[in-house]
C-alpha atoms as a PDB file:
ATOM      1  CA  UNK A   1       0.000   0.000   0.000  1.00  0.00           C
ATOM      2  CA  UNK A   2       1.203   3.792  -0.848  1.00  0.00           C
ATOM      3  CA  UNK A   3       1.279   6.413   1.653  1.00  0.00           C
ATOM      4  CA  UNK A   4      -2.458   7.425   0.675  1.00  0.00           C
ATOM      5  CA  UNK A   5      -3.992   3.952   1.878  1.00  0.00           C
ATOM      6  CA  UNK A   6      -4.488   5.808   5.106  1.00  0.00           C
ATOM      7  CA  UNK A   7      -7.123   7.763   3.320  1.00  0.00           C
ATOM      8  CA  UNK A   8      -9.164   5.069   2.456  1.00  0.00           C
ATOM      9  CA  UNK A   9      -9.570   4.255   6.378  1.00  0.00           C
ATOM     10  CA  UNK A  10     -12.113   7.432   6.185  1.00  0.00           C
ATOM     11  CA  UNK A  11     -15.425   6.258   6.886  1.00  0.00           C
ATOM     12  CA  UNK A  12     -17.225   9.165   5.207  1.00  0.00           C
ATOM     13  CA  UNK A  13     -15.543   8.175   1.928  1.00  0.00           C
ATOM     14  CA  UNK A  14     -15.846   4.590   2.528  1.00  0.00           C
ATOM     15  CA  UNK A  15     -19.588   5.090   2.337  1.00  0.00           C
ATOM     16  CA  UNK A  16     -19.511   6.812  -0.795  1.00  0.00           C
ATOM     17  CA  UNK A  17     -17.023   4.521  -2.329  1.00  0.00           C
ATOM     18  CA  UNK A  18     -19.870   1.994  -1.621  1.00  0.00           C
ATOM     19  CA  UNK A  19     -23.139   3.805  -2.709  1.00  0.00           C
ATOM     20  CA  UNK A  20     -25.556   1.618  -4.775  1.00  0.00           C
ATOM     21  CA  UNK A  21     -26.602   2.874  -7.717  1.00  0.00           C
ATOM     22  CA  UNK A  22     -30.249   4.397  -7.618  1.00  0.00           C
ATOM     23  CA  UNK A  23     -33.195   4.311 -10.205  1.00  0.00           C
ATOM     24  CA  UNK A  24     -35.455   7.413 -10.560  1.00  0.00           C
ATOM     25  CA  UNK A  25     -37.859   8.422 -13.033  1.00  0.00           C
ATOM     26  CA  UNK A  26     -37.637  12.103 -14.173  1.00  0.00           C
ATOM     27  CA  UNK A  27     -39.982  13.916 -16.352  1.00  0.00           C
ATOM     28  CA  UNK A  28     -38.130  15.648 -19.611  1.00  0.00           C
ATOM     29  CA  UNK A  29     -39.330  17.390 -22.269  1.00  0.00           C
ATOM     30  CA  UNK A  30     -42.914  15.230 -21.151  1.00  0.00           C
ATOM     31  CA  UNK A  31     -41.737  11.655 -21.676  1.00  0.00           C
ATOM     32  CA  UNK A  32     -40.604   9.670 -18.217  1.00  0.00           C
ATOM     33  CA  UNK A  33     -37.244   8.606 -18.564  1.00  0.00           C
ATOM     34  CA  UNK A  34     -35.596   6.370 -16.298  1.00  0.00           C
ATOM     35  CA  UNK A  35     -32.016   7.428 -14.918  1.00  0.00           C
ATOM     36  CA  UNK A  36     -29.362   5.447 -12.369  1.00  0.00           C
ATOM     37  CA  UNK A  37     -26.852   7.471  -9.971  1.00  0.00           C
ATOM     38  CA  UNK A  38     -25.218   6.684  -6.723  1.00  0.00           C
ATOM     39  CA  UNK A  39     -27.179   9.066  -4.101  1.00  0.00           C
ATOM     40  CA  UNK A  40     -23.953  11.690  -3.754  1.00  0.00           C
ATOM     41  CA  UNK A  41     -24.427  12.349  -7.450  1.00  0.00           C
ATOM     42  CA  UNK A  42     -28.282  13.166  -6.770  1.00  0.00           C
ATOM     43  CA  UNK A  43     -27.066  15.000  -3.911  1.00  0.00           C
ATOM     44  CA  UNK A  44     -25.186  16.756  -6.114  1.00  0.00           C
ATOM     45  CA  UNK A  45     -27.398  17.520  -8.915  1.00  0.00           C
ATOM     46  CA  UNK A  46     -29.861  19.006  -6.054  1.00  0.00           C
ATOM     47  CA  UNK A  47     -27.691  21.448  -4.914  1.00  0.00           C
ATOM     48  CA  UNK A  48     -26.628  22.513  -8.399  1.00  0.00           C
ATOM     49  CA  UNK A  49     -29.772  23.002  -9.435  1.00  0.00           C
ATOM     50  CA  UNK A  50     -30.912  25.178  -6.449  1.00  0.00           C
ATOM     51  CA  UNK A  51     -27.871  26.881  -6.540  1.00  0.00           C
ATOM     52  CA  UNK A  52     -29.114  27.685 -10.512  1.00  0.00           C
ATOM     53  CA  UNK A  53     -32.675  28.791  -9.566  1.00  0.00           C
ATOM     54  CA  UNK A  54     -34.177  26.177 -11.311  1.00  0.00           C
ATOM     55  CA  UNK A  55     -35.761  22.576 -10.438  1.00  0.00           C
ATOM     56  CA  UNK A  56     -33.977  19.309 -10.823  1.00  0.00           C
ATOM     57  CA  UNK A  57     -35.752  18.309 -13.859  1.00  0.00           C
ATOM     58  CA  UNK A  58     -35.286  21.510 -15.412  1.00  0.00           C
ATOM     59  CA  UNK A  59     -31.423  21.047 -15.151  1.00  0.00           C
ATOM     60  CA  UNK A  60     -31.215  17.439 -15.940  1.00  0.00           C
ATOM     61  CA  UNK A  61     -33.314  18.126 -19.212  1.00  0.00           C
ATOM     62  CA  UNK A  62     -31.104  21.026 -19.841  1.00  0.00           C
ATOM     63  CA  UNK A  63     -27.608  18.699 -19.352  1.00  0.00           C
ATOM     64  CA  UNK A  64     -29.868  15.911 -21.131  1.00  0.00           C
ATOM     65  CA  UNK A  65     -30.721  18.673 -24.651  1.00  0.00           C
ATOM     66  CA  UNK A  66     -26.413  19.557 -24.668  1.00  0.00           C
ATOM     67  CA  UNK A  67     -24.851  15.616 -23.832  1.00  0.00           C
ATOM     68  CA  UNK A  68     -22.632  13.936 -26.127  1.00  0.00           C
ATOM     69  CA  UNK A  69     -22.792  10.238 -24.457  1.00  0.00           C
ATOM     70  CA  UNK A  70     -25.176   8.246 -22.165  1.00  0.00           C
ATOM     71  CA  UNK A  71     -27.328  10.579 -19.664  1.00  0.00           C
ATOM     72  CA  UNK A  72     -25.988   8.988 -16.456  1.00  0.00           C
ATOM     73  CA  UNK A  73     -22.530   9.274 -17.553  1.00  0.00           C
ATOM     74  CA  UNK A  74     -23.248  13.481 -18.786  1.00  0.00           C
ATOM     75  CA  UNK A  75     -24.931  13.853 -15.247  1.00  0.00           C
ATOM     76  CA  UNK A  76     -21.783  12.807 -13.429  1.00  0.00           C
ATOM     77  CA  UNK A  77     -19.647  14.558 -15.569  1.00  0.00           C
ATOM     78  CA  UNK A  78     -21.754  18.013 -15.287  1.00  0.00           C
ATOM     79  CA  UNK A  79     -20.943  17.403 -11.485  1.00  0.00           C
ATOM     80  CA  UNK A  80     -17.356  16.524 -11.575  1.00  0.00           C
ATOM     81  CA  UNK A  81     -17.128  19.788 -13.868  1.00  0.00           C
ATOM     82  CA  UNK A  82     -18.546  21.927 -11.053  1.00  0.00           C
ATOM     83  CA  UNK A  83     -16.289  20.520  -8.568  1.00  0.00           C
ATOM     84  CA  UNK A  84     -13.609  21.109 -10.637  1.00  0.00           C
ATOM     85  CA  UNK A  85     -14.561  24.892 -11.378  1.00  0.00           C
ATOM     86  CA  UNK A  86     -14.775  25.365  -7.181  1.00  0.00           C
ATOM     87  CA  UNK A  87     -11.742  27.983  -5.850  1.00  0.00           C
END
């Protein structure tokens, strides 16, 4: 094991490391559509989208009208973007 191993021992991240992937159904653009994410991506997604002013279906169908690969995978990657862009 490297020197970071000891980082693994936090529980916190242990837990996420282990979250199941969840099934919701999400109204856009008036058809249901059925998406999968671990619950700190949801998480996520809920804060971005209050932070925006808008509702969570509003911002997934906006992510969903600009992706250029699965939905689940352009939902993760609109998060890890906003982490990224964080001082």
């Amino acid at each position: 094991m490297g020197p970071d191993a000891d980082a693994l021992d936090d529980a916190p991240l242990m837990a996420a490391l282990s979250a199941k992937g969840r099934k919701r159904s999400v109204l856009i653009a008036g058809h249901a559509t059925s998406i999968t994410l671990e619950d700190p991506f949801w998480d996520a997604l809920k804060s971005l989208a209050r932070a925006k002013g808008v509702t969570l279906p509003r911002l997934i169908e906006d992510i969903d009208e600009r992706r250029g690969t699965n939905l689940s995978s352009a939902l993760r990657l609109y998060v890890l973007y906003h982490l990224e862009q964080r001082p």
